[in-house]
Protein backbone atom coordinates (compact mmCIF):
# COMPACT_ATOMS: atom_id res chain seq x y z
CA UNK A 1 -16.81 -11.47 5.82
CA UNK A 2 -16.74 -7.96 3.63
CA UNK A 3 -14.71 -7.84 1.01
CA UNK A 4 -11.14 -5.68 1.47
CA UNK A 5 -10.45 -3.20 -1.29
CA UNK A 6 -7.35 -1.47 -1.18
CA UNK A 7 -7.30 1.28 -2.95
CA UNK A 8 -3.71 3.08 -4.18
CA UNK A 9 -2.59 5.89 -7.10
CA UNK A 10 -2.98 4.04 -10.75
CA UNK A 11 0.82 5.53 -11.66
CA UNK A 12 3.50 7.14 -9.66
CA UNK A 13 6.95 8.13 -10.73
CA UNK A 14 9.13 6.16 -11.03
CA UNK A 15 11.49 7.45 -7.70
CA UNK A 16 8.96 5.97 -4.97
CA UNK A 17 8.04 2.94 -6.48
CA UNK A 18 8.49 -0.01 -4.15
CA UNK A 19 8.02 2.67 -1.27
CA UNK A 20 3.95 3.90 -1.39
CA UNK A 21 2.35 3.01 1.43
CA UNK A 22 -0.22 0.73 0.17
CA UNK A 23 2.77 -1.50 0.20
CA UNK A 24 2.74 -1.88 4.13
CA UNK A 25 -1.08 -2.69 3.19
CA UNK A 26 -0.55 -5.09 0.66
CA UNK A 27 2.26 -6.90 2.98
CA UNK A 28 -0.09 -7.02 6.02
CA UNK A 29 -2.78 -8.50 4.09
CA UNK A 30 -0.41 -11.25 2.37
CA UNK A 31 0.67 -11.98 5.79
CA UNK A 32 -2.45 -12.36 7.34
CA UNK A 33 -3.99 -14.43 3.83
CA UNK A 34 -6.76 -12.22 3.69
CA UNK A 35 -8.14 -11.94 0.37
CA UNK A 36 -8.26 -8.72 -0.78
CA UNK A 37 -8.62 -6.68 -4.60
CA UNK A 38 -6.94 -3.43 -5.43
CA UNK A 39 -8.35 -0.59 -7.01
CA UNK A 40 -6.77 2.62 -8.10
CA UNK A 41 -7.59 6.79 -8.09
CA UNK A 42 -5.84 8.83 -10.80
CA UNK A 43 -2.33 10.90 -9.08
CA UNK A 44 -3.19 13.18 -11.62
CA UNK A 45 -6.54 15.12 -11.35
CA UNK A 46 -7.69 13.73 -7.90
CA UNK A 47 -11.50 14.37 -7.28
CA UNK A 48 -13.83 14.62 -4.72
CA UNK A 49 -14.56 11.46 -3.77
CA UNK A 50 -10.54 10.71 -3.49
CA UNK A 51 -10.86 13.67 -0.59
CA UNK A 52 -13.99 11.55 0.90
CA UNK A 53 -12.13 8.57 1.71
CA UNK A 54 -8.64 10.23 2.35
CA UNK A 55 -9.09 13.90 3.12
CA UNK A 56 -5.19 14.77 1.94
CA UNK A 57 -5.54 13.49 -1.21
CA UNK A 58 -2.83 10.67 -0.40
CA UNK A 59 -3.18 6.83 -0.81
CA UNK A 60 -3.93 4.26 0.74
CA UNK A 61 -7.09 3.69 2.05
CA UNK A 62 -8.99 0.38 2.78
CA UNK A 63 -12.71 -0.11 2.41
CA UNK A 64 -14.02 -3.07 4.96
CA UNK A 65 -17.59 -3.53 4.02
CA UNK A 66 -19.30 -0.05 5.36
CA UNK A 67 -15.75 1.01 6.81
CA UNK A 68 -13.17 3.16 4.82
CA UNK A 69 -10.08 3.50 6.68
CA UNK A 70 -7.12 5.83 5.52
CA UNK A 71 -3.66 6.20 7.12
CA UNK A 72 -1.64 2.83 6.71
CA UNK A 73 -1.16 3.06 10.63
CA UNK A 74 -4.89 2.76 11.68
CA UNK A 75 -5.26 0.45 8.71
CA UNK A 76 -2.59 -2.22 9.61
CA UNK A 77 -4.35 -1.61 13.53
CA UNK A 78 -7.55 -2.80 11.95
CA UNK A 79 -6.23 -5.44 10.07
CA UNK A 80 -4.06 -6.63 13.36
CA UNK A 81 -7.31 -6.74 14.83
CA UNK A 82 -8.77 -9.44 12.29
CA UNK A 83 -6.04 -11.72 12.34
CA UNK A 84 -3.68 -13.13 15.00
CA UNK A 85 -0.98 -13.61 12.16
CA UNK A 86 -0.40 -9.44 12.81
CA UNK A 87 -1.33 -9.08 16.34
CA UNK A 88 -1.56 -11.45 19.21
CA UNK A 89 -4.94 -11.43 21.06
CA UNK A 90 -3.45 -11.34 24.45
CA UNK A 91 -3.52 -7.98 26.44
CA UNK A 92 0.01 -7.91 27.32
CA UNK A 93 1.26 -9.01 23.45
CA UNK A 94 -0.97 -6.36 22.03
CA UNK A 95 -0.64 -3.54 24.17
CA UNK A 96 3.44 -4.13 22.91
CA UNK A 97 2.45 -4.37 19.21
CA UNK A 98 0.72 -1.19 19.31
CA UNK A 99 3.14 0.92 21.41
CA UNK A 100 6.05 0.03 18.62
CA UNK A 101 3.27 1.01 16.18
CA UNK A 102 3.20 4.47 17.25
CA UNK A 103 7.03 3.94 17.79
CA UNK A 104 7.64 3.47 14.44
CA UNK A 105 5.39 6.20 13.29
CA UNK A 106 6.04 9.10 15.82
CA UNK A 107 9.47 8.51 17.04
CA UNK A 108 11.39 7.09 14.16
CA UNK A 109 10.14 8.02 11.00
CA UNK A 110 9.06 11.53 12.56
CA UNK A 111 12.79 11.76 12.04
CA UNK A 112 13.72 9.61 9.00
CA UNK A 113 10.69 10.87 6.57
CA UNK A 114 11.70 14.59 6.48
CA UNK A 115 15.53 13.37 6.30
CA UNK A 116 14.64 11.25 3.32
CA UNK A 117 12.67 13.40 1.88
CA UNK A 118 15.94 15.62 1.12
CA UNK A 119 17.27 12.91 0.18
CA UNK A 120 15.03 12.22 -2.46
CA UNK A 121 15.02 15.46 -3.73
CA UNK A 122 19.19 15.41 -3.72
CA UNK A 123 19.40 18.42 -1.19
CA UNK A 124 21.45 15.96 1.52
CA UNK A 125 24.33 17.49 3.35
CA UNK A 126 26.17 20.66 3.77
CA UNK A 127 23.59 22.76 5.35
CA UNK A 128 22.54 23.77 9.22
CA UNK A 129 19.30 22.51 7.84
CA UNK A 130 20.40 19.21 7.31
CA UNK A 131 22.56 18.24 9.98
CA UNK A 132 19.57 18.73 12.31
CA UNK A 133 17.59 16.34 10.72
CA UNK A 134 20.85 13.86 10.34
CA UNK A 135 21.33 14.57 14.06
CA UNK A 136 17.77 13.66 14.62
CA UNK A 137 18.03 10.49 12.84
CA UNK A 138 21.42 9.59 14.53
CA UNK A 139 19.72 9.85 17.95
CA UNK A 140 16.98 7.54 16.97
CA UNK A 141 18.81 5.20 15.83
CA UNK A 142 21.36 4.97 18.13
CA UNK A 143 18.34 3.49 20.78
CA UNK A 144 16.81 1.55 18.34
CA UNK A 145 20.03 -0.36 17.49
CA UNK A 146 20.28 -2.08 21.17
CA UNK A 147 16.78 -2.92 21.03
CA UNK A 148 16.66 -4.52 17.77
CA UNK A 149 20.28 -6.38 18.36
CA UNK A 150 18.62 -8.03 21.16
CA UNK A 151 15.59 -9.41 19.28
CA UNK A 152 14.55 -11.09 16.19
CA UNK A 153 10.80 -8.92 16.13
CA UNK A 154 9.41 -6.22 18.05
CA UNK A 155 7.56 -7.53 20.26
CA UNK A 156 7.60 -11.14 20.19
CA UNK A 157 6.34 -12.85 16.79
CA UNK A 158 6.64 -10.84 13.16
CA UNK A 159 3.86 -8.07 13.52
CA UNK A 160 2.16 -5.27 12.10
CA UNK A 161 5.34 -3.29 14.25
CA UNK A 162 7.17 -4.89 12.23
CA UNK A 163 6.04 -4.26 9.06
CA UNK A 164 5.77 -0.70 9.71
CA UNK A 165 9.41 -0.21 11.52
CA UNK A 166 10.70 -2.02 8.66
CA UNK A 167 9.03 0.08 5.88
CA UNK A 168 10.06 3.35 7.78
CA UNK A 169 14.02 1.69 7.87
CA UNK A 170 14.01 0.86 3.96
CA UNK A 171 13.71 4.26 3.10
CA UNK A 172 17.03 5.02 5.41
CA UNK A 173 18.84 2.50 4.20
CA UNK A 174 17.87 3.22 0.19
CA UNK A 175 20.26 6.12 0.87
CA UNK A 176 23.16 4.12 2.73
CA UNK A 177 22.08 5.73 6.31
CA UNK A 178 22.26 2.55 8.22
CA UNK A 179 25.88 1.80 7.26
CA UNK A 180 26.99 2.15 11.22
CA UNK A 181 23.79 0.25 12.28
CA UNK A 182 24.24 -3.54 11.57
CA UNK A 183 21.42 -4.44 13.63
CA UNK A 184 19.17 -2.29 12.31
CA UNK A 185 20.16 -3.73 8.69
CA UNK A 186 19.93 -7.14 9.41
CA UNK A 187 16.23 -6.39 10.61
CA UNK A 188 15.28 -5.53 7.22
CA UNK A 189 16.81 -7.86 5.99
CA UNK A 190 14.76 -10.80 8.10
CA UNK A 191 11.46 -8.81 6.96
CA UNK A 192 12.08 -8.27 3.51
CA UNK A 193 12.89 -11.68 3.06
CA UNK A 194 9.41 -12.62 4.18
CA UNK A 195 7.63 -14.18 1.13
CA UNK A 196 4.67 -11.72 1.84
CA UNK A 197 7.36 -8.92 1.71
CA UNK A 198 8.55 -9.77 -1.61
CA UNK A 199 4.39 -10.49 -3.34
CA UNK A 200 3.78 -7.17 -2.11
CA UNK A 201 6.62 -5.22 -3.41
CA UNK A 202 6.29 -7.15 -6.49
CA UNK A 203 2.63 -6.28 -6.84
CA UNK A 204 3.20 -2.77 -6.22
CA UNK A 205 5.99 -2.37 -9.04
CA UNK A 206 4.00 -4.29 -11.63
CA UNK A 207 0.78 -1.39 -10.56
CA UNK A 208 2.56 0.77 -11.08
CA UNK A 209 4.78 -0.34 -13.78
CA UNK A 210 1.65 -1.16 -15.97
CA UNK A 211 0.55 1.99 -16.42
CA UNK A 212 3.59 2.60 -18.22
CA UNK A 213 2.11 0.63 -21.06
């Protein structure tokens, strides 16, 4: 079996730390046990061979042997596909993991990412600007809630959906926007009290944290 190298920024800011998107990497691969090493590219000065393996100059990517995957949704896909722990093997159970895969990527955090991203940047509220976005997010969430209320995962057993819906919920809920959605919190809850959920976070703040030194 190849060796996995996941490869994320050697230093971020301090703001999204515990929220890079190796993370949904690293938790994957802690859930699945597959043994993995992590390498880094500068966030300063990125090169050429940064654009090679991830052609917007963002992180993650994973190298599988002769493979180099970027995009943490194709990469948890890939992973799902080496170990049942992530994905079932069925037809039925993976055809639903992968259709709340693109779920969580193009229908909720189409809306929460932009919406968080003023967030971030402290420009929330009191514009026509924003309320569109806060409208968007409201409207997402309002179907999600249902769905999750009436299930502990996804789609069955804790999967790569999960990790992903999760990830795109945590940054909603760092800014108190899940308040009126108690099923959507208690989700996040259930995952990120996952003991894979908590070694990957951890890893990724003491990354990042020791290039501080």
């Amino acid at each position: 079996m190849a060796d996995l190298i996941l490869t994320t920024f050697d230093w971020v800011p301090d703001m999204p730390r515990g929220y890079v998107r190796d993370l949904r990497v690293r938790w994957a691969l802690e859930e699945a046990g597959l043994p993995y090493r992590v390498e880094s590219v500068p966030f300063r000065g990125r090169d050429s061979a940064h654009f090679t393996h991830q052609p917007f100059g963002q992180v993650p990517w994973l190298t599988d042997g002769d493979i180099s995957l970027f995009e943490s949704g194709a990469i948890l896909l890939h992973l799902g596909e080496r170990s049942d722990a992530l994905m079932p093997r069925d037809p039925r159970g993976r055809a639903e993991v992968v259709e709340w895969v693109f779920a969580a990527l193009n229908s909720v955090e189409m809306a929460s990412l932009p919406w968080s991203l003023l967030a971030f940047s402290g420009l929330k509220g009191g514009t026509p600007e924003w309320k569109v976005l806060d409208d968007f997010v409201s409207i997402r969430l309002r179907h999600l809630e249902p769905v999750l209320a009436a299930r502990e995962w996804l789609a069955g057993a804790f999967s790569i959906a999960d990790i992903l819906m999760a990830d795109v919920l945590r940054l909603l809920e760092r800014f108190d926007r899940l308040t009126e959605h108690p099923a959507c919190r208690a989700y996040i809850t259930r995952a990120t009290e996952r003991p894979a959920f908590m070694k990957a976070h951890a890893d990724q703040m003491a990354h990042f944290a020791a290039a501080d030194r």
